[in-house]
N, C-alpha and C. Protein backbone atom coordinates (compact mmCIF):
# COMPACT_ATOMS: atom_id res chain seq x y z
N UNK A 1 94.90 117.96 102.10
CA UNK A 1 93.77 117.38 101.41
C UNK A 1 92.50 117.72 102.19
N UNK A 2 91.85 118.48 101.44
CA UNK A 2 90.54 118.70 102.16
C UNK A 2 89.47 117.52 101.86
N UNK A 3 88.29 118.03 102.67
CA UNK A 3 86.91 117.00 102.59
C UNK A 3 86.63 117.59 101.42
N UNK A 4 85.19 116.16 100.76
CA UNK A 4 84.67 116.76 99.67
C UNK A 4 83.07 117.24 100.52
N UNK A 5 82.53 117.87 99.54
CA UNK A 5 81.27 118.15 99.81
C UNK A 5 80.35 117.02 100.93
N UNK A 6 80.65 116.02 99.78
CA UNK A 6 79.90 114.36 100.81
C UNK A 6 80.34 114.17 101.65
N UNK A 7 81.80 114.12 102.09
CA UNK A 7 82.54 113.54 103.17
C UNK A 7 81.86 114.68 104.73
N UNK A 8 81.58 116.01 104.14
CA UNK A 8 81.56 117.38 104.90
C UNK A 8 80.46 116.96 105.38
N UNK A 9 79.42 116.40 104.38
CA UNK A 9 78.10 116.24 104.72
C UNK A 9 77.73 115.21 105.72
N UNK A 10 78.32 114.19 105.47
CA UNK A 10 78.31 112.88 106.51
C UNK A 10 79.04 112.96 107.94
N UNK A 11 80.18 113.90 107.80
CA UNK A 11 80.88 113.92 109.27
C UNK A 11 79.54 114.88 110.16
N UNK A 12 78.81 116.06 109.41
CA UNK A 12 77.91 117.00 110.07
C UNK A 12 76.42 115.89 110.32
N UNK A 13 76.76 115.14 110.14
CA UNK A 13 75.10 113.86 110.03
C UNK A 13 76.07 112.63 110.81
N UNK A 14 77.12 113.03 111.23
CA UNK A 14 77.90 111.44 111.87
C UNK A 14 77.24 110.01 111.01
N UNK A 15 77.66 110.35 109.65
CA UNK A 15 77.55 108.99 109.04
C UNK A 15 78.55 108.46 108.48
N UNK A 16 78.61 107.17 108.16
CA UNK A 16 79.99 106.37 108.02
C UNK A 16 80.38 106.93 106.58
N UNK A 17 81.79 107.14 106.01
CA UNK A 17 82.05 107.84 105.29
C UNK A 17 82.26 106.80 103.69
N UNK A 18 81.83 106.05 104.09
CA UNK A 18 81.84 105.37 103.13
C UNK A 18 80.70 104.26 102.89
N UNK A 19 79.82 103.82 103.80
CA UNK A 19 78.61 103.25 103.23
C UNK A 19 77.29 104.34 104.15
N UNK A 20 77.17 105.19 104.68
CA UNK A 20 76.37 105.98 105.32
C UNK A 20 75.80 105.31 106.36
N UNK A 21 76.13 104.50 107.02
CA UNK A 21 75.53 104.05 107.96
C UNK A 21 75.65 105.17 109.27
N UNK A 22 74.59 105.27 109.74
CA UNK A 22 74.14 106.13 111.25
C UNK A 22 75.98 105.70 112.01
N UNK A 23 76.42 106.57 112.96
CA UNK A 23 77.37 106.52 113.37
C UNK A 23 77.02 106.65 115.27
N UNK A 24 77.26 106.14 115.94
CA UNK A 24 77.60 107.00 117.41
C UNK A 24 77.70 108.28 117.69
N UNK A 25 76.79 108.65 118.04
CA UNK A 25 77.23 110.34 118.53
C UNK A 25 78.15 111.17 119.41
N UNK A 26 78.18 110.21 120.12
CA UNK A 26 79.36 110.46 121.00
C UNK A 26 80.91 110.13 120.64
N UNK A 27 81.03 109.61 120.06
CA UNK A 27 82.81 109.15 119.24
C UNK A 27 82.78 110.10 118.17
N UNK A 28 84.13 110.01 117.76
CA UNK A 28 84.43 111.08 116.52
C UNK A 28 84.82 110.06 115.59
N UNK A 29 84.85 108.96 115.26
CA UNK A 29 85.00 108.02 114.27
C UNK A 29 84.29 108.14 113.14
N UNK A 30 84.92 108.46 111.78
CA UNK A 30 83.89 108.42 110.28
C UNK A 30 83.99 107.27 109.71
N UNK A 31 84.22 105.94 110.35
CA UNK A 31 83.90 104.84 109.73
C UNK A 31 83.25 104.23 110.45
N UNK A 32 81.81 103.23 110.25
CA UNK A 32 81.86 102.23 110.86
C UNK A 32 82.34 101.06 111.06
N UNK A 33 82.38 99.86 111.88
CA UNK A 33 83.53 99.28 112.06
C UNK A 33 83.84 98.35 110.93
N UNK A 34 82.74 98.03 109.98
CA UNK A 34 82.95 97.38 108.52
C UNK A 34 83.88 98.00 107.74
N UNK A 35 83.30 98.99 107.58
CA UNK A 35 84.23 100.12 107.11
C UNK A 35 85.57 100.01 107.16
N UNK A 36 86.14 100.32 108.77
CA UNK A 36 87.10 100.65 109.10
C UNK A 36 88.34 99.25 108.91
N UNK A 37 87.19 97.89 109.02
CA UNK A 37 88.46 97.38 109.14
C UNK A 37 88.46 96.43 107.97
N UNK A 38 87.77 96.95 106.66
CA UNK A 38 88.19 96.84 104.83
C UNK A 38 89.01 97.71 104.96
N UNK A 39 89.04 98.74 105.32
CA UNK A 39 90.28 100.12 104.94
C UNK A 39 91.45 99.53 105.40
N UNK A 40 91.39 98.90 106.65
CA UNK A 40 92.52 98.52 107.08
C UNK A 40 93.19 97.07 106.40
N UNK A 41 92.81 96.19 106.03
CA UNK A 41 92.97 95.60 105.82
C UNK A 41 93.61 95.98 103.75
N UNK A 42 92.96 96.61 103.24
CA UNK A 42 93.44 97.44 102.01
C UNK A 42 95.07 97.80 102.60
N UNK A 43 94.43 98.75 103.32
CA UNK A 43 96.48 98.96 103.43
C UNK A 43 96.85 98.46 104.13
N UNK A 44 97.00 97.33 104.57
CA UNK A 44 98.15 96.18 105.13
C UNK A 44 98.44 95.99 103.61
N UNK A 45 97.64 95.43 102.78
CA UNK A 45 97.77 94.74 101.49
C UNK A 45 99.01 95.54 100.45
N UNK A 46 98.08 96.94 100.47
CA UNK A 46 99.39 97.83 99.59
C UNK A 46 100.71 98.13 100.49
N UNK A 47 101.06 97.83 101.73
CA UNK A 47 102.13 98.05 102.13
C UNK A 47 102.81 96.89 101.53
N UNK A 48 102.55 95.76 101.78
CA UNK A 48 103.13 94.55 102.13
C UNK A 48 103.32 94.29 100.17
N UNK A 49 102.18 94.74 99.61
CA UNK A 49 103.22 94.95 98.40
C UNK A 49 104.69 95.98 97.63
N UNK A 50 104.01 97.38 98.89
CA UNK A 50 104.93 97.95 98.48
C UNK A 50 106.27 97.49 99.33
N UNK A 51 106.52 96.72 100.10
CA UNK A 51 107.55 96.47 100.69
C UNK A 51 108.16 95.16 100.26
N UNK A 52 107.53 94.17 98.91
CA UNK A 52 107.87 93.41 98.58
C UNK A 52 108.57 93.66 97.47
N UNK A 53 107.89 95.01 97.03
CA UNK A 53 108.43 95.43 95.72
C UNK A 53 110.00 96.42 95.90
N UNK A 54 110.09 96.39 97.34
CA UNK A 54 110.89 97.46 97.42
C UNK A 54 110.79 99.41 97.50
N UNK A 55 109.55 99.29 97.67
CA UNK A 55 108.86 100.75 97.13
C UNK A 55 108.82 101.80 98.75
N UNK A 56 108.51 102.62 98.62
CA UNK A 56 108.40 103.44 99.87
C UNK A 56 107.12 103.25 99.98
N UNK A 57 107.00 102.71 101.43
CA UNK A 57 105.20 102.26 102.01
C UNK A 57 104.39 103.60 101.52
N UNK A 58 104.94 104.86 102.15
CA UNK A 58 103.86 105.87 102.08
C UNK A 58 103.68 106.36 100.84
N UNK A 59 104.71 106.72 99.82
CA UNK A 59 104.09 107.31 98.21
C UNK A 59 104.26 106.30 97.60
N UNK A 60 105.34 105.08 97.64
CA UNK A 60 105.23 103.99 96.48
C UNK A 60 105.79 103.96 95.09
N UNK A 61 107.14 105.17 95.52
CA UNK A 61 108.16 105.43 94.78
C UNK A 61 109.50 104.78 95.21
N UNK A 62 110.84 104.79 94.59
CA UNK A 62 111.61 104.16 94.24
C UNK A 62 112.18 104.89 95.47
N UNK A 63 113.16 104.77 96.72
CA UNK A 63 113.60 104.72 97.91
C UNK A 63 114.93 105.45 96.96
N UNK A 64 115.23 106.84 97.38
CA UNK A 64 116.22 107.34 97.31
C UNK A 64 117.79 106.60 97.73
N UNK A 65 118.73 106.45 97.06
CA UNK A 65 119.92 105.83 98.36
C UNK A 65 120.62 106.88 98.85
């Protein structure tokens, strides 16, 4: 999966990749920490459903036996 155009544009401007906020220049991080820890908190959520549902955490298909 490549970057899109925007994503290309914001990592070359170190801005957060999802609300543009100015980033640290010195770290390689594309989120800021708002950012980073809605994302995280998103997928705790879809794991913990996909593991309630029985599903495979990473695609969220039906677990081969």
């Amino acid at each position: 999966m490549s970057y899109s155009a925007i994503q290309k544009f914001r990592i070359e401007n170190r801005l957060c990749f999802e609300c543009a906020q100015p980033l640290p220049s010195e770290s390689k991080i594309l989120r800021c920490p708002g950012c980073a820890y809605a994302k995280t908190q998103k997928q705790q959520a879809l794991v913990a459903k996909r593991t309630a549902l029985g599903l495979c955490i990473v695609c969220g298909q039906v677990p081969h036996a």
